[in-house]
C-alpha atoms as a PDB file:
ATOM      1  CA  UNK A   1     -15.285  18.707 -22.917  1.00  0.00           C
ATOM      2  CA  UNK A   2     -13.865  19.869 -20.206  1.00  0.00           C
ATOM      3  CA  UNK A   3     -10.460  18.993 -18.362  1.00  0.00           C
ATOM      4  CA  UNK A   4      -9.105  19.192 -14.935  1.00  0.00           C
ATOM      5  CA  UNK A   5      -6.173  18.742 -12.653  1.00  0.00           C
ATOM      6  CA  UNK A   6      -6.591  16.169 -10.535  1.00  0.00           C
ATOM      7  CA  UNK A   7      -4.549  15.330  -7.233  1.00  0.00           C
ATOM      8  CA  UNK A   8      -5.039  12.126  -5.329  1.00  0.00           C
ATOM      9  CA  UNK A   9      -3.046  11.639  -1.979  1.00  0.00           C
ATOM     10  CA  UNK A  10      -2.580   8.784   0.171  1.00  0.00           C
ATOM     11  CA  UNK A  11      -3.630   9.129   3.629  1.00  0.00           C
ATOM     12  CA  UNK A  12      -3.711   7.204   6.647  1.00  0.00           C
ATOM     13  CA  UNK A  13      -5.855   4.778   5.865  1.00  0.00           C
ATOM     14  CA  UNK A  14      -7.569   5.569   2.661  1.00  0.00           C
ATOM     15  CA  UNK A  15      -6.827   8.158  -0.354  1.00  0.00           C
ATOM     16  CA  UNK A  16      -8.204  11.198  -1.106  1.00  0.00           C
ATOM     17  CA  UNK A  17      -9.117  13.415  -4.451  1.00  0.00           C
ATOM     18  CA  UNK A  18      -9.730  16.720  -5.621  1.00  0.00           C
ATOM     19  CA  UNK A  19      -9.365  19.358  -8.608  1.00  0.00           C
ATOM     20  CA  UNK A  20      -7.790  22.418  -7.508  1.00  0.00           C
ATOM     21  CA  UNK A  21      -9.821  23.890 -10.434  1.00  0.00           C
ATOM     22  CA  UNK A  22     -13.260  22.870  -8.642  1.00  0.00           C
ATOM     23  CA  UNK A  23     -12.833  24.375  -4.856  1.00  0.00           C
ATOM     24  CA  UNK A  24     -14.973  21.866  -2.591  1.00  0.00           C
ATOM     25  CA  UNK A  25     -14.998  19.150  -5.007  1.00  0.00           C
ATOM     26  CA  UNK A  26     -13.435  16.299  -2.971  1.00  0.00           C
ATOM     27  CA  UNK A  27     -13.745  12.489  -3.051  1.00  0.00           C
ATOM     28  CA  UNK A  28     -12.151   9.855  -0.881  1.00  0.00           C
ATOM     29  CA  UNK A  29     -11.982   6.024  -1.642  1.00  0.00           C
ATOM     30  CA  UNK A  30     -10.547   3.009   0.407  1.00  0.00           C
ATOM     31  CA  UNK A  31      -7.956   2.483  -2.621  1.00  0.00           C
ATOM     32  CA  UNK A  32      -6.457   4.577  -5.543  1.00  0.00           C
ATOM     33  CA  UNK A  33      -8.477   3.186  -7.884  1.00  0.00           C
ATOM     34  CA  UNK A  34     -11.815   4.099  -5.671  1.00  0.00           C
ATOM     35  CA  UNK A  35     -10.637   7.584  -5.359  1.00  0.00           C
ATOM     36  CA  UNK A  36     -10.200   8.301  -8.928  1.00  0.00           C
ATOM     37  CA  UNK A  37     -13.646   7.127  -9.817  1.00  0.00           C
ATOM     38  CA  UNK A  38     -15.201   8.834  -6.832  1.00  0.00           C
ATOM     39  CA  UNK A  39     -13.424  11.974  -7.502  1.00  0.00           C
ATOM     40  CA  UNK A  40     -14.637  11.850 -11.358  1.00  0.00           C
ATOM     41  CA  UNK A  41     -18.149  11.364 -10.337  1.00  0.00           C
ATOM     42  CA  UNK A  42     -18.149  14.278  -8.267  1.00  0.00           C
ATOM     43  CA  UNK A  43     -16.820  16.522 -10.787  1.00  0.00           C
ATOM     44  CA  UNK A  44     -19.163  15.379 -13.363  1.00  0.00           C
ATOM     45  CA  UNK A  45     -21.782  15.989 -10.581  1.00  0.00           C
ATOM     46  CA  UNK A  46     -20.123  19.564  -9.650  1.00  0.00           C
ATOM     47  CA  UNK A  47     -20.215  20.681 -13.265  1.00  0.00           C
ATOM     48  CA  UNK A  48     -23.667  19.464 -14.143  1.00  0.00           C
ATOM     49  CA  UNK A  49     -24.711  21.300 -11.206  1.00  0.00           C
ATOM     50  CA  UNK A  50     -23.088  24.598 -12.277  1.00  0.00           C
ATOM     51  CA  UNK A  51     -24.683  23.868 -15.743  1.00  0.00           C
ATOM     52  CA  UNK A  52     -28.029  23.663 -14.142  1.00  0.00           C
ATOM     53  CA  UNK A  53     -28.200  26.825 -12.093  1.00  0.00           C
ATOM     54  CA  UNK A  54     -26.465  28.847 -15.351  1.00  0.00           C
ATOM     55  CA  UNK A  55     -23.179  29.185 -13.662  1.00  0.00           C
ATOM     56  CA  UNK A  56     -20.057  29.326 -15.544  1.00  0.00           C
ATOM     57  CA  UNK A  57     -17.669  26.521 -15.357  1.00  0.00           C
ATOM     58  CA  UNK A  58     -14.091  27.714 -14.175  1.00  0.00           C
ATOM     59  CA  UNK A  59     -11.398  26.741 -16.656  1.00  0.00           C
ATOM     60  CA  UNK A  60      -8.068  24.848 -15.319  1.00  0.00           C
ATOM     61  CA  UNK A  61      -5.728  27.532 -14.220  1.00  0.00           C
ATOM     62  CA  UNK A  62      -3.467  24.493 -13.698  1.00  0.00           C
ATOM     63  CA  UNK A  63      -0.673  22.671 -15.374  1.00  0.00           C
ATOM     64  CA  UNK A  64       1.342  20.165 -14.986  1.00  0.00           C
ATOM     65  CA  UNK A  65       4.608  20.895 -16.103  1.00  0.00           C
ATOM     66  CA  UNK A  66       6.057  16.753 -16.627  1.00  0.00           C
ATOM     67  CA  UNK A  67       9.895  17.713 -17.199  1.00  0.00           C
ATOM     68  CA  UNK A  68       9.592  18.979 -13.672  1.00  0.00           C
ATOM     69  CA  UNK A  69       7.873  16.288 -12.193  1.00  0.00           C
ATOM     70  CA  UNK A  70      10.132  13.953 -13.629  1.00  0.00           C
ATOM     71  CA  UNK A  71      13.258  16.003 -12.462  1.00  0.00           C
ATOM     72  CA  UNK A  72      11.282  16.454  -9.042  1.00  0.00           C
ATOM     73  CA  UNK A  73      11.526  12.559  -8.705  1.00  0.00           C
ATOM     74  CA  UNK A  74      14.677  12.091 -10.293  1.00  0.00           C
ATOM     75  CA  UNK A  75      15.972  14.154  -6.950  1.00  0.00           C
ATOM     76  CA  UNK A  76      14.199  12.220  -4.280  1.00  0.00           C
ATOM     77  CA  UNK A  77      15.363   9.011  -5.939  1.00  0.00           C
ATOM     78  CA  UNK A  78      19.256  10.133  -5.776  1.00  0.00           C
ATOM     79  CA  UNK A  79      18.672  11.396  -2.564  1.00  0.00           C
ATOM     80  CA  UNK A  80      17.531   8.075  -0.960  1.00  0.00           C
ATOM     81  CA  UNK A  81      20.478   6.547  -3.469  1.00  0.00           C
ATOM     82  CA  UNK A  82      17.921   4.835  -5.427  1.00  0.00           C
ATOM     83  CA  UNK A  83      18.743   4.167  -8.638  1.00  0.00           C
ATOM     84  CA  UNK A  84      16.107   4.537 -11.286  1.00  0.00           C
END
């Protein structure tokens, strides 16, 4: 199994998706939800295809450190004097 960041942003007018572990693996999708699915078909696509032609499949170099996202938000919240 593998695992991989994943980072969906909101756009204009739609959202897109990709793995900063899988350079040129994108997706886009008219809603979050779309994106997400989009973006996991495309990296089960992207790895089968490095699979095929005996290519090795990068590893996340990636993490996602939650305290400091949470802290990260806690900030912005204050900031606009939002109270969470």
């Amino acid at each position: 199994m593998y695992r991989f960041l994943l980072v969906i942003e909101k756009a204009n007018n739609n959202y897109s998706a990709y793995s900063p572990d899988l350079p040129g693996c994108v997706a886009t999708g008219s809603t979050r939800e779309e994106a997400e699915t989009n973006i996991y078909e495309a990296i089960e696509m992207h790895v089968q295809g490095l699979l095929e032609d005996n290519l090795p499949v990068p590893e996340s170099n990636f993490l996602l450190n939650t305290w400091l996202l949470l802290k990260s938000l806690l900030q912005v919240l204050k900031l606009y004097k939002l109270n969470f």
